[in-house]
Protein backbone atom coordinates (compact mmCIF):
# COMPACT_ATOMS: atom_id res chain seq x y z
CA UNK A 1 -4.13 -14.74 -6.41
CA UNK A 2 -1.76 -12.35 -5.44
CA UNK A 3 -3.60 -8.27 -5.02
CA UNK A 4 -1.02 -4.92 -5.42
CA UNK A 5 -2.76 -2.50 -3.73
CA UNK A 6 -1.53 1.38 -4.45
CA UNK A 7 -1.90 4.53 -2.48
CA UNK A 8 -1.28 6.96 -5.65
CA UNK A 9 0.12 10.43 -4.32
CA UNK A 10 1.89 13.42 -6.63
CA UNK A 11 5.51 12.66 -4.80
CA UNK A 12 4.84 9.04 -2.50
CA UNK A 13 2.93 6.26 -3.90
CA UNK A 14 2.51 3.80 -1.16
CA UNK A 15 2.42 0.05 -2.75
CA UNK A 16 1.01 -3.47 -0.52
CA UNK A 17 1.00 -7.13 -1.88
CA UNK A 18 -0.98 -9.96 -0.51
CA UNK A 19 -0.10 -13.40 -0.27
CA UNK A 20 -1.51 -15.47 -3.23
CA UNK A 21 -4.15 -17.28 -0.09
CA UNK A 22 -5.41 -13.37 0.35
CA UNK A 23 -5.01 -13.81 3.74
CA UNK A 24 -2.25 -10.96 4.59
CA UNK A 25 -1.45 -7.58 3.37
CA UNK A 26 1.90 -6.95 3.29
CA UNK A 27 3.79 -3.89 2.60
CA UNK A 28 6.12 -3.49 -0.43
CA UNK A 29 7.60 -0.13 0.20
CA UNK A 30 6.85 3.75 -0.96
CA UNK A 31 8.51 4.78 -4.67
CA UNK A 32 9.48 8.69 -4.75
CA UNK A 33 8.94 9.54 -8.40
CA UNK A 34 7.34 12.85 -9.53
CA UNK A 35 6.41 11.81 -13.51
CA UNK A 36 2.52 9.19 -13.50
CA UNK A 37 3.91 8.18 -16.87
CA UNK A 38 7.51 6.50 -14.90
CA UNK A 39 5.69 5.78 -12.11
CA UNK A 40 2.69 3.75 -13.68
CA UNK A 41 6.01 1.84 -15.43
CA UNK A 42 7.77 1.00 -11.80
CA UNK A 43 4.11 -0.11 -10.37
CA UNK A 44 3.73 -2.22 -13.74
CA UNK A 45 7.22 -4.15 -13.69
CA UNK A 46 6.62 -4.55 -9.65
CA UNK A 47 3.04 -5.94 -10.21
CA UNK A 48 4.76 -8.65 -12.87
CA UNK A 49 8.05 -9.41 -10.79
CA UNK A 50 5.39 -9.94 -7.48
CA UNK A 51 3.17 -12.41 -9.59
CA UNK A 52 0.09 -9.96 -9.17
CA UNK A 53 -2.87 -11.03 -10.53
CA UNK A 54 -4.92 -7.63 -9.62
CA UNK A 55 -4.14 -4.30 -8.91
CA UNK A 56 -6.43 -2.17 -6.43
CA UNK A 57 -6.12 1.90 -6.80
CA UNK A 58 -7.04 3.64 -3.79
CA UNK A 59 -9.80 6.00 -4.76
CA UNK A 60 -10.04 8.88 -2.18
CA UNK A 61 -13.57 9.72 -2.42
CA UNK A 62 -14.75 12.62 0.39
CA UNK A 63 -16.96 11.89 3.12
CA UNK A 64 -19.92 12.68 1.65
CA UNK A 65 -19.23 10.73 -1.15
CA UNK A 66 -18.23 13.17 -3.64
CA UNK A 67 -15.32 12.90 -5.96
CA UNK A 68 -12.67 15.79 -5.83
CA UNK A 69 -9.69 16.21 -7.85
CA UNK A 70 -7.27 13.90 -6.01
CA UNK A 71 -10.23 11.30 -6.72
CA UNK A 72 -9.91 12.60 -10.48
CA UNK A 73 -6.23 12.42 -10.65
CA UNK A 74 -6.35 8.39 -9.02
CA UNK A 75 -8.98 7.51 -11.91
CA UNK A 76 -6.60 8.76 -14.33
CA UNK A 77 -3.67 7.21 -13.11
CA UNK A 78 -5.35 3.91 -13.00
CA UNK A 79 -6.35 4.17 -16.00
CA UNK A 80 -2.76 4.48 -17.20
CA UNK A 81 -1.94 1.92 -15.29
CA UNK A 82 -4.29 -0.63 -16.65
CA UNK A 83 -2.48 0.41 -20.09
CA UNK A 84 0.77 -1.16 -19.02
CA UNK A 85 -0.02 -3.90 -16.64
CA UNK A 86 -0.33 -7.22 -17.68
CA UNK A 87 -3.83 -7.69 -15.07
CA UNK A 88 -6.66 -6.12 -14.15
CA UNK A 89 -6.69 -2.31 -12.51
CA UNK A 90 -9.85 -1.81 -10.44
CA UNK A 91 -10.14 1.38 -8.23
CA UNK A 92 -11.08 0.89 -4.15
CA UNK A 93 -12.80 3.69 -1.87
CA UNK A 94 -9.97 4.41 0.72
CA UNK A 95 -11.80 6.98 2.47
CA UNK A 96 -10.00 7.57 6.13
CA UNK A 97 -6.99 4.81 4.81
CA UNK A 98 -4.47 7.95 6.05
CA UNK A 99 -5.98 8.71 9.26
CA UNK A 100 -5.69 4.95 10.10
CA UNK A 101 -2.34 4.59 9.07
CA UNK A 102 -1.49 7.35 11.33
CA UNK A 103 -3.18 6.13 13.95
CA UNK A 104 -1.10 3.00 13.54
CA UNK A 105 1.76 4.60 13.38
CA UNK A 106 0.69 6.54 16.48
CA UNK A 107 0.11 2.88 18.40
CA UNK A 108 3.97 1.50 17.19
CA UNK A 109 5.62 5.07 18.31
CA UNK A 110 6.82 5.51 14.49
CA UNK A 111 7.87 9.67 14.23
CA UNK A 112 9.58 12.00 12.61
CA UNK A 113 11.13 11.21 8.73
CA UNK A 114 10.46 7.49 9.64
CA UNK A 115 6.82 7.94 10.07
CA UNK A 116 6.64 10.39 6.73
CA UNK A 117 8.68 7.44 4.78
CA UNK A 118 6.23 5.16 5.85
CA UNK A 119 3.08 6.11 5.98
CA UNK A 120 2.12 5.88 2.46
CA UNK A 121 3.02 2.27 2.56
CA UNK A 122 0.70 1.65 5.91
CA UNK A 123 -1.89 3.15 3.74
CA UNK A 124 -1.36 0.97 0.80
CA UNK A 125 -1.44 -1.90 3.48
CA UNK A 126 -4.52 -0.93 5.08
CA UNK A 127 -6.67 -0.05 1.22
CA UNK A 128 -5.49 -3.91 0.81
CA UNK A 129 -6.87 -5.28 4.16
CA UNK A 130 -10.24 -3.74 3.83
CA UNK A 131 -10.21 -5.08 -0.06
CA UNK A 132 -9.19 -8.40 0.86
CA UNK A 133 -11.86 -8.41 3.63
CA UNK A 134 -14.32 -7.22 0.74
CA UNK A 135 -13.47 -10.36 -0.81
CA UNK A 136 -13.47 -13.12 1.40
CA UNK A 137 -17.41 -11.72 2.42
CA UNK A 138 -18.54 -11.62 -1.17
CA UNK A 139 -16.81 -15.06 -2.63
CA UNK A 140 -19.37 -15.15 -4.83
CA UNK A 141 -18.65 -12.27 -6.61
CA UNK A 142 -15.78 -12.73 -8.09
C-alpha cells in the first residue's frame, strides 16, 4: 500500500509517498498555500492521483510529551483531511523530524532558499521512514 506522509505547517506543508512495497520514502514536494480548507483539497486530490492508501499527519508533540498548539492545529487539520480523502488519516509523533531534516540537509551542503524550499519535504520524508519502520516491526498490527 502506498503511505502520504504530511508535515502540516501555516505557509509549507511538506508531503512524502512510499512505494506501494513500503520499502522507500520518497519525497513529493512542499505546497505554499495559506487557507487548511484549499490545502486539505490539494493533499486530498494528490493522495488519490498517488494511489495512497493511508495518510500519516505529523503530530509535533513536545519533548515531554505534551501537546501544544501546533500539536492542536495538526489534529485539526487531519481531521479535515480525513473529511475529504478517500483513505484513512492517522496522526504520527514527529518529535525532532525538523532537526533531522536539517541535519540532513547539513550532511548534502543544501543552503540558503534551497534548503528553506526543501526542508519541509525532508521532514515529510523522514515522519514516513520512521512510520514505515513502525510498520514493518509490528506486522501484526495492522
Amino acid at each position: 500500500m502506498r503511505i502520504l506522509a504530511v508535515d502540516y505547517g501555516d505557509a509549507r506543508t511538506g508531503l512524502a509517498i512510499s512505494d506501494s512495497s513500503e520499502l522507500l520514502a520518497s519525497p513529493v514536494g512542499t505546497i505554499t498555500e495559506h487557507d487548511p480548507q484549499r490545502l486539505a483539497e490539494r493533499i486530498a486530490d494528490i493522495s488519490k492521483e498517488r494511489g495512497a492508501g493511508e495518510i500519516i499527519v505529523g503530530l509535533p508533540i513536545n519533548m515531554n510529551g505534551t501537546k501544544g498548539i501546533r500539536a492542536e492545529k495538526c489534529e485539526d487539520f487531519a481531521k479535515m483531511l480525513e473529511t475529504l480523502a478517500e483513505c484513512p488519516v492517522r496522526m504520527w509523533d514527529e518529535r525532532s523530524t525538523t532537526v533531522t531534516a536539517h541535519q540532513i540537509l547539513n550532511d548534502v551542503n543544501v543552503r540558503g532558499k534551497n534548503r528553506k524550499a526543501v526542508v519541509d519535504t525532508v521532514a515529510a520524508s523522514v515522519i514516513l521512514e520512521s512510520y514505515l519502520n513502525y510498520r514493518r516491526k509490528n506486522k501484526t498490527n495492522r
